[in-house]
Protein backbone atom coordinates (compact mmCIF):
# COMPACT_ATOMS: atom_id res chain seq x y z
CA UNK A 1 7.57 17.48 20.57
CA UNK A 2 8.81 13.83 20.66
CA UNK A 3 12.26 14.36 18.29
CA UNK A 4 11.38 11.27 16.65
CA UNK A 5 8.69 13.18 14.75
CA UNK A 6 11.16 15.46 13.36
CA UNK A 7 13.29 12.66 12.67
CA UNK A 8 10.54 11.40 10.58
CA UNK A 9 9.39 14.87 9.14
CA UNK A 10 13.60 14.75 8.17
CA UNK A 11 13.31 11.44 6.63
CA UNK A 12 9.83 12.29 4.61
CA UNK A 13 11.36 15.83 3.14
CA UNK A 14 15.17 14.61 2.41
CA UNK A 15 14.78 10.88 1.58
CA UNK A 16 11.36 10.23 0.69
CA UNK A 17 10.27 12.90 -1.56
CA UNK A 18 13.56 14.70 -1.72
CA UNK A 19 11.48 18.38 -1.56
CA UNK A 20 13.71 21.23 -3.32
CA UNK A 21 13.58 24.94 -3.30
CA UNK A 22 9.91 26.36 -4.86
CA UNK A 23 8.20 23.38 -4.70
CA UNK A 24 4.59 23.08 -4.35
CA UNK A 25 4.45 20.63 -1.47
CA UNK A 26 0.62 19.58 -0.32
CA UNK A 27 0.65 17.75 3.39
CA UNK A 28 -2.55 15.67 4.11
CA UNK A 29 -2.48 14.13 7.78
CA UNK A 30 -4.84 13.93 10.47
CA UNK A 31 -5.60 16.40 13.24
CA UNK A 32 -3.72 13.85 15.84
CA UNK A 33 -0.33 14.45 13.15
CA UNK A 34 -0.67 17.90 13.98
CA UNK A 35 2.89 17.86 15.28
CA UNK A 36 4.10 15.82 12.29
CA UNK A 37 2.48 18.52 10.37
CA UNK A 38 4.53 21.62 12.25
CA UNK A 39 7.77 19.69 11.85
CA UNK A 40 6.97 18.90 8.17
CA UNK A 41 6.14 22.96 7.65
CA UNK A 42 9.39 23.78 9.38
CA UNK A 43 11.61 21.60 6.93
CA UNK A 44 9.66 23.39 4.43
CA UNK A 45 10.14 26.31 5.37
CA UNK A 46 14.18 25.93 5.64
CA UNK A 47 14.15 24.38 1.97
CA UNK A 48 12.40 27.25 0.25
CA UNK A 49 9.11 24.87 -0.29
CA UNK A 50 5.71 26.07 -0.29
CA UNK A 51 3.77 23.61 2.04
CA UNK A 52 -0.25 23.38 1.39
CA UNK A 53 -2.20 21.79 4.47
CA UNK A 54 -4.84 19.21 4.64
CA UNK A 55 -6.77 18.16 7.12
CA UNK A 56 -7.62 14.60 6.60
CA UNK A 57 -10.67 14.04 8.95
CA UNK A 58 -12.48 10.77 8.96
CA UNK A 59 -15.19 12.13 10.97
CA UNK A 60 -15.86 14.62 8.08
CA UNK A 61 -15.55 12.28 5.26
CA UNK A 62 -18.09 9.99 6.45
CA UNK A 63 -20.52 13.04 6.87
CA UNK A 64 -19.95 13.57 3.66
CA UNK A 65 -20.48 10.66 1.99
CA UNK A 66 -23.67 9.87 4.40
CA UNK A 67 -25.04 12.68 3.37
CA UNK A 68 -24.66 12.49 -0.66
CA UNK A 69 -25.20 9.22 -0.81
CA UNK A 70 -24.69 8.75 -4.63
CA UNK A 71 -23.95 10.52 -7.93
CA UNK A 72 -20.86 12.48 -7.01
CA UNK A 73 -19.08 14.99 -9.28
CA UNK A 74 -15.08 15.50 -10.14
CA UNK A 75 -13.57 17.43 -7.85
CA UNK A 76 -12.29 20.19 -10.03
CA UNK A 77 -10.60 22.47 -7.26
CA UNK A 78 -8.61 19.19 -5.64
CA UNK A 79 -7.70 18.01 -9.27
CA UNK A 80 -6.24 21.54 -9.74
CA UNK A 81 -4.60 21.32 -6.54
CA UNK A 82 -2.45 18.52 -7.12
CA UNK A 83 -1.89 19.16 -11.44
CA UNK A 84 -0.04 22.31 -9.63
CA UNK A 85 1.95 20.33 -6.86
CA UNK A 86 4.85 19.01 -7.27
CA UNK A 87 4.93 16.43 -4.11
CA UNK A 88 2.47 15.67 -1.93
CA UNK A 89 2.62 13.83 1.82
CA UNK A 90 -0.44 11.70 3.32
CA UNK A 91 -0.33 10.46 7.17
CA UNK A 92 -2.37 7.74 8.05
CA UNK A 93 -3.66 8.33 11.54
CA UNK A 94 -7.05 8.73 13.24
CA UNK A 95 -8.41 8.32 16.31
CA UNK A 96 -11.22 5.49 15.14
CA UNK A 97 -10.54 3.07 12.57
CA UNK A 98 -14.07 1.84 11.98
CA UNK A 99 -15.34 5.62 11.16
CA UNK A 100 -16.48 4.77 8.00
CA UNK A 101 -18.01 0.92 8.58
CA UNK A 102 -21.82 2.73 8.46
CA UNK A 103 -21.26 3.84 4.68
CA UNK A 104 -22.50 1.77 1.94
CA UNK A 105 -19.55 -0.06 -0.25
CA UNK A 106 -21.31 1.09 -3.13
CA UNK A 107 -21.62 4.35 -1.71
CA UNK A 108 -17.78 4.07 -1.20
CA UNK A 109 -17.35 2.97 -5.02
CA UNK A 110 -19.16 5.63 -6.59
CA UNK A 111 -17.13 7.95 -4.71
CA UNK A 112 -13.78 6.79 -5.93
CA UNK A 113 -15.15 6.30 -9.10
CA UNK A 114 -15.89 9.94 -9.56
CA UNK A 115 -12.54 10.93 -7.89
CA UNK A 116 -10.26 8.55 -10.38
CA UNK A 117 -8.66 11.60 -11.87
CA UNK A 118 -7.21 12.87 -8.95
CA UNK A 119 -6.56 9.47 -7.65
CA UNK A 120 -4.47 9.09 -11.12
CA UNK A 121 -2.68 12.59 -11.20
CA UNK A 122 -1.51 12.02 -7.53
CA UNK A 123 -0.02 9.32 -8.05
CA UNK A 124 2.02 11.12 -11.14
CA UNK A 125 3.95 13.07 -9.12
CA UNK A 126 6.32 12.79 -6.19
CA UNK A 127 4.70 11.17 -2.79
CA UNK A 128 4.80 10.13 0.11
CA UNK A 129 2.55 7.46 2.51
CA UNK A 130 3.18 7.17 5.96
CA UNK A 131 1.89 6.46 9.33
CA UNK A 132 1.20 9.13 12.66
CA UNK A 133 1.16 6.92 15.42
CA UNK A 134 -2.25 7.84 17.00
CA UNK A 135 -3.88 5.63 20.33
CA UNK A 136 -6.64 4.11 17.94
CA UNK A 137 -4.06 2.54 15.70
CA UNK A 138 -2.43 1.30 18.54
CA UNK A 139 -5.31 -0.68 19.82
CA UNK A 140 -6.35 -2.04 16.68
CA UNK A 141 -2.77 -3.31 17.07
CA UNK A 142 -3.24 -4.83 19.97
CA UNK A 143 -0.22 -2.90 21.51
CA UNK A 144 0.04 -0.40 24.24
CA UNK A 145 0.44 3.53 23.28
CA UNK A 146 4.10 3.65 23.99
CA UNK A 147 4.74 0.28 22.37
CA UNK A 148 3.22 1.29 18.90
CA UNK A 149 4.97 4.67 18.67
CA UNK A 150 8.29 2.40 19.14
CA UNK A 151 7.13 0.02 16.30
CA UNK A 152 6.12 2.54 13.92
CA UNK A 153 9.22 4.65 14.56
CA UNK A 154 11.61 1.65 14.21
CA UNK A 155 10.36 0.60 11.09
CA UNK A 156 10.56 4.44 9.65
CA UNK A 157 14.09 5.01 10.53
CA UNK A 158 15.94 2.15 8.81
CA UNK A 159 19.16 2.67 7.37
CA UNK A 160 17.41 2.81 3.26
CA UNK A 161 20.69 2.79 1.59
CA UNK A 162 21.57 -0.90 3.44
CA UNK A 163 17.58 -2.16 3.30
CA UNK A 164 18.07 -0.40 -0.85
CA UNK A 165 20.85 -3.13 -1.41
CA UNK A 166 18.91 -6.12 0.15
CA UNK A 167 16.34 -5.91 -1.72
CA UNK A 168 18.02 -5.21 -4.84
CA UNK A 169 18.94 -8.60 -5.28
CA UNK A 170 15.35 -9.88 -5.28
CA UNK A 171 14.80 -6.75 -7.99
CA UNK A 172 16.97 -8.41 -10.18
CA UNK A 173 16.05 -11.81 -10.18
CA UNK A 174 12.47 -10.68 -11.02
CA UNK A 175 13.47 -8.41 -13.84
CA UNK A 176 15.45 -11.62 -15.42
CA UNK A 177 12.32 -13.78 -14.89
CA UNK A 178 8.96 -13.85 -17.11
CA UNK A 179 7.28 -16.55 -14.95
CA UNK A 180 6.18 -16.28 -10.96
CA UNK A 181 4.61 -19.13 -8.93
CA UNK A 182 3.49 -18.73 -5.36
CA UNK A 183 2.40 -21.64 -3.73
CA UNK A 184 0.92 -21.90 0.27
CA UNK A 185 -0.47 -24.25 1.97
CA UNK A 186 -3.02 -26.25 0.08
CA UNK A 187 -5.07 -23.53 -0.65
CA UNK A 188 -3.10 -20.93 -2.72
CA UNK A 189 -1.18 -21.93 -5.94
CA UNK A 190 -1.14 -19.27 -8.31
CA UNK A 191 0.61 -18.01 -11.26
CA UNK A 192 1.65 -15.03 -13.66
CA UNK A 193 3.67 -13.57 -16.32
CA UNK A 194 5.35 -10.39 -15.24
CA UNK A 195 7.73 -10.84 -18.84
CA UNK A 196 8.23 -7.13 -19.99
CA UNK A 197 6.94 -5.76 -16.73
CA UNK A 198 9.35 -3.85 -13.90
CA UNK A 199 10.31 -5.06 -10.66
CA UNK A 200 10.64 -2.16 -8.27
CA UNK A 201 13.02 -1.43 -4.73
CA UNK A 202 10.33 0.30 -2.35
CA UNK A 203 13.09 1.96 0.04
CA UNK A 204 11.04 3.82 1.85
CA UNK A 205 10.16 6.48 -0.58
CA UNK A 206 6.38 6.52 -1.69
CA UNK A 207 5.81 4.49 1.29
CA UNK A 208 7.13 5.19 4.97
CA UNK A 209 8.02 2.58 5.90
CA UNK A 210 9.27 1.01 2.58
CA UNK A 211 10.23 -2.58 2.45
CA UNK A 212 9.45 -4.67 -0.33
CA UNK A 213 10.05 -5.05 -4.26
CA UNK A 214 7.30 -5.01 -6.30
CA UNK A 215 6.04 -5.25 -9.96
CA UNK A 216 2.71 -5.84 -11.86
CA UNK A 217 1.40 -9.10 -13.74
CA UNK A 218 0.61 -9.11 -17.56
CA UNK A 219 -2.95 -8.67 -17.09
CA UNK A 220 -4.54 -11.33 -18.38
CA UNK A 221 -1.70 -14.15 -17.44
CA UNK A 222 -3.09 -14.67 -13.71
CA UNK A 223 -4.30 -18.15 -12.79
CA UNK A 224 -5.32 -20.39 -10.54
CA UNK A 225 -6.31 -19.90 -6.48
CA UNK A 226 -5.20 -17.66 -3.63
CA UNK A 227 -6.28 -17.84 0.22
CA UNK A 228 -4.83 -14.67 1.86
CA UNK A 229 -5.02 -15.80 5.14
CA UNK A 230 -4.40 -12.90 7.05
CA UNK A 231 -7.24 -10.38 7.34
CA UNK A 232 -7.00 -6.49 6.22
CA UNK A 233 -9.57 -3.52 7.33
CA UNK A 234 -11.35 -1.36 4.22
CA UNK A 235 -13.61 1.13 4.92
CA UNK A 236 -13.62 0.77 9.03
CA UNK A 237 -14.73 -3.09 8.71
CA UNK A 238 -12.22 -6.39 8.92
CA UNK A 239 -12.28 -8.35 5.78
CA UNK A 240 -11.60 -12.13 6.80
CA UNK A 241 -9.70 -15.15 4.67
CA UNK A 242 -10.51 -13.94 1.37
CA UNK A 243 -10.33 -16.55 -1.30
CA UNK A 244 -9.77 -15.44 -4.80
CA UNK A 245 -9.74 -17.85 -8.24
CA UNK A 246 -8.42 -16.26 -11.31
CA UNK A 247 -8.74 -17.18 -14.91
CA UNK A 248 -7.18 -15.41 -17.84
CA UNK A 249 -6.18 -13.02 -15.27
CA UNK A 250 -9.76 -11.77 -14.12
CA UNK A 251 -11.21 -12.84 -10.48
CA UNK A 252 -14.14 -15.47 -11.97
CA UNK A 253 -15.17 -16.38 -7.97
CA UNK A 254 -14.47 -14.75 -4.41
CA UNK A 255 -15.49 -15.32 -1.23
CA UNK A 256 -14.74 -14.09 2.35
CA UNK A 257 -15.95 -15.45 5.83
CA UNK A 258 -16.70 -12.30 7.18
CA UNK A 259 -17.62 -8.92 5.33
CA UNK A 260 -17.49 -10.29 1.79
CA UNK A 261 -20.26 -7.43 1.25
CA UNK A 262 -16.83 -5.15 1.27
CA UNK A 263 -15.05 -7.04 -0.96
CA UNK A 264 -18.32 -7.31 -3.56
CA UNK A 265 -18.59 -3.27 -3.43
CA UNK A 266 -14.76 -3.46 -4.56
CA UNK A 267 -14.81 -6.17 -7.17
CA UNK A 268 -18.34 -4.00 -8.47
CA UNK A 269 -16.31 -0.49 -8.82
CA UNK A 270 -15.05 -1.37 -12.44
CA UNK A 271 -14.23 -3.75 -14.59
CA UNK A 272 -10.93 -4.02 -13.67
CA UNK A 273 -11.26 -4.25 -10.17
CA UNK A 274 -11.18 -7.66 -11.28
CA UNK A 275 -7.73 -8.04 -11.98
CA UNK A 276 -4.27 -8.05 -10.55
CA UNK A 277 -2.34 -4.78 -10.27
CA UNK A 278 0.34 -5.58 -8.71
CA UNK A 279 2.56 -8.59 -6.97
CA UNK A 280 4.88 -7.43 -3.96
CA UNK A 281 6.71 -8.76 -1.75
CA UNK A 282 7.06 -7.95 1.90
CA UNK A 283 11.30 -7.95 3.09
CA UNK A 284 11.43 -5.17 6.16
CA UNK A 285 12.37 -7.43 8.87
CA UNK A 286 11.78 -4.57 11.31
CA UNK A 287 8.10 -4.94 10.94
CA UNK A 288 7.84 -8.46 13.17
CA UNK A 289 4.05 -8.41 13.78
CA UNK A 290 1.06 -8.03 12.30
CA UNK A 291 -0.88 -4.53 12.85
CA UNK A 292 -3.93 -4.17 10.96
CA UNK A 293 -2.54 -1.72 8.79
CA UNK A 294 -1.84 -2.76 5.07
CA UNK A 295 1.07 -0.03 5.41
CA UNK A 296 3.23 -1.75 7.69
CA UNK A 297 1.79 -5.65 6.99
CA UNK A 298 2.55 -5.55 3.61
CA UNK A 299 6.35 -5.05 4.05
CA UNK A 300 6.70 -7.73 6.65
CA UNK A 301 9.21 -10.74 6.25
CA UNK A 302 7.84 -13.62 5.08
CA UNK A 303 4.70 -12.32 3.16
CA UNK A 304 3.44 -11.86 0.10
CA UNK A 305 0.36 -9.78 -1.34
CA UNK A 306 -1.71 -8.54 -4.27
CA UNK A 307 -3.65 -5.82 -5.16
CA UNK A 308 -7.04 -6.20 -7.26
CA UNK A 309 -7.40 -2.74 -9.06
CA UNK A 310 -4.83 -0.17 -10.36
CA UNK A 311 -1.19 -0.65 -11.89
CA UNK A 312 1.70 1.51 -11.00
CA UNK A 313 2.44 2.45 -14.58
CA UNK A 314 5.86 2.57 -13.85
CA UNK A 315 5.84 -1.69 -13.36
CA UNK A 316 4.30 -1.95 -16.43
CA UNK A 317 6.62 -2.29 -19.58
CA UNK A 318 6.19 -1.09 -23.18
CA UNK A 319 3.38 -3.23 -24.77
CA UNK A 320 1.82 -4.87 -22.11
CA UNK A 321 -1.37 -3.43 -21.03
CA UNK A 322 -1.92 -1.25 -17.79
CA UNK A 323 -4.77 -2.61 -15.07
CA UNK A 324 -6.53 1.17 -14.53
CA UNK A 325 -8.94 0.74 -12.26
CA UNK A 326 -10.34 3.35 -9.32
CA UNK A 327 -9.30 1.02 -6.75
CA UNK A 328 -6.20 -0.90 -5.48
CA UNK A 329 -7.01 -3.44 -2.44
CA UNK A 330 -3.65 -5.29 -1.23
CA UNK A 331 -4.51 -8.66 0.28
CA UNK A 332 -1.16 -10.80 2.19
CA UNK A 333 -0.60 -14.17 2.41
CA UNK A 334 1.97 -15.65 5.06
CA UNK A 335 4.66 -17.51 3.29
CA UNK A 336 6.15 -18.53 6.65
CA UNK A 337 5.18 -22.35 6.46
CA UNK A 338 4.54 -24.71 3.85
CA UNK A 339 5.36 -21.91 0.94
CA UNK A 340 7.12 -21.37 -2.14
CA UNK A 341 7.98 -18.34 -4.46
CA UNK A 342 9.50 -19.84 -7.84
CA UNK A 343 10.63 -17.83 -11.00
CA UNK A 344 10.33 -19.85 -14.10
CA UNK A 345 10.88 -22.98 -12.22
CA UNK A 346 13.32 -22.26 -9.42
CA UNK A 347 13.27 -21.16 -5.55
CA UNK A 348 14.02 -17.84 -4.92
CA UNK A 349 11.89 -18.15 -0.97
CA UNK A 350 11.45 -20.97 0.70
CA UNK A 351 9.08 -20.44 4.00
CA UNK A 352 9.93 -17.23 4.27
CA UNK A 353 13.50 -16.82 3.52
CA UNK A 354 15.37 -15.76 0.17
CA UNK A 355 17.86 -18.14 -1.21
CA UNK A 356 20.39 -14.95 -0.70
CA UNK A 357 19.70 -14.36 2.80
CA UNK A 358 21.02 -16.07 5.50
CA UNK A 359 18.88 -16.26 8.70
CA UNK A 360 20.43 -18.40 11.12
CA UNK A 361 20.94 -16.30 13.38
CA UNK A 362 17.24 -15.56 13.94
């Protein structure tokens, strides 16, 4: 076994979800994380944890859905599964990243709509996202086998406490601010309250790799346009230079050069697919390219995105309203060139880099 994937199982069970004796610990990775899985079991095992195991197939997913087709039930027995855990661990992974592109996005929405419960008690309890580097990933990547397993295991094993402390200081200037404006190019100038909302420090513990501060906008503040010019994959198909316009805080027009049928199916799911969930803002400077995978591309350096759908309760403070919705699509816009985040007024990034960060030696 390559010792990084202990290194990461290490990371995962003492940093990420911090897994203590008796435990009820479900693991939900691929059949290519199988090793992840073993080391993951083994840590465990030495905790005093009791590990369930998932196997997170694609393949059998789409057969699943192809063969339903509509009106889908609550899954009782997986609701029950994770009311009774206490931390759960998902691997992204997969050997074919378009498995699902034949199912129907409304096919696709009905699903999730049915499965919202479980979608909404996962996410109450301790977790974990991460990445398995498999050889399908690493040609959607464009990289070489080798080269991806370097880049995904670079930007897991960060030193948290140091990355914790850099990104603290953009954590406080949001939670002093009530106003954001993020303008790109001439296409995207946008802005929102986030006054009596929570900026959070994502240090690599519900995601793996963590990387970015985030919060959510008072629902109905949102206006004005964004072009997220770089391109994301949902449901095994490339969505392409989505444009979004908000007013009062709900998505009034969309459009998308390629696949907008994707982005319809998700905007159709519920009524508050419609709105913003969540602003973050990407500050791991070990992830230095783009990958395909909203994972690692929204933590980059110089980026930016929002997520139509679901609020993470915790960003949302007492009084304002949480976005519940049965989706959450993140969508990034490169701040590299030509951009501007402002809070109430003043520059916090210009083209990329933080008024506290010094990058000259770049």
């Amino acid at each position: 076994m390559d010792p990084r994937i202990r290194e990461h199982a290490e990371t995962i069970v003492e940093h990420s979800i911090e897994l203590e004796a008796g435990d009820n610990l479900v693991i939900q990775l691929p059949s290519e994380a199988e090793d992840l899985a073993v080391a993951l079991h083994e840590y465990a095992g030495d905790v005093g944890a009791n590990p369930v195991y998932l196997n997170n197939s694609e393949r059998a997913e789409r057969a699943y859905l192809r063969a339903r087709g509509d009106d889908f039930e609550l899954p009782d027995h997986e609701l029950a599964l994770y009311e009774e855990a206490d931390a759960f661990v998902i691997a992204r992974g997969g050997g074919n990243v378009s498995e699902k592109s034949d199912i129907d996005p409304e096919t696709t929405a009905d699903h999730n709509r049915a499965r919202r419960p479980v979608q909404r008690t996962r996410l109450s309890k301790t977790w974990c996202l991460t990445q398995f580097p498999t050889e399908g990933r690493a040609q959607l990547a464009g990289m070489s086998t080798e080269e991806y397993e370097n880049f995904v295991y670079d930007a897991v094993s960060l030193d948290w406490e140091a990355q914790h402390e850099f990104q603290q200081q953009l954590v406080e200037r949001l939670n002093d601010a009530e106003e954001v404006r993020i303008r790109s190019g001439e296409e995207t100038d946008v802005t929102m309250s986030i006054a009596g909302n929570t900026a959070l420090n994502d240090d690599g513990r519900a995601n793996l790799p963590g990387g970015e501060v985030f919060t959510a906008p008072v629902r109905d503040s949102v206006e004005g346009e964004v072009h997220f010019d770089l391109p994301l994959y949902r449901q095994g198909r490339e969505i392409e230079d989505v444009r979004l316009t908000f007013e009062e805080g709900r998505v009034v027009d969309f459009s998308a050069e390629r696949n907008e049928a994707v982005l319809s199916g998700v905007f159709d799911t519920d009524a508050s697919a419609r709105y913003l969930g969540e602003l973050g803002i990407g500050m791991n400077r070990a992830i230095d390219r783009f990958s395909y995978n909203m994972l690692f591309d929204e933590k980059m350096g110089d980026t930016v995105h929002m997520a139509v759908g679901s609020a993470y309760p915790e960003t949302v403070g007492e009084g304002n309203e949480v976005n519940e919705s049965a989706e959450h699509v993140d969508m990034i816009v490169d701040m590299s060139e030509d951009s501007v985040i402002e809070l109430d007024g003043e520059v916090v990034q210009r083209d990329g880099t933080f008024i506290f960060e010094d990058r000259e030696a770049e």
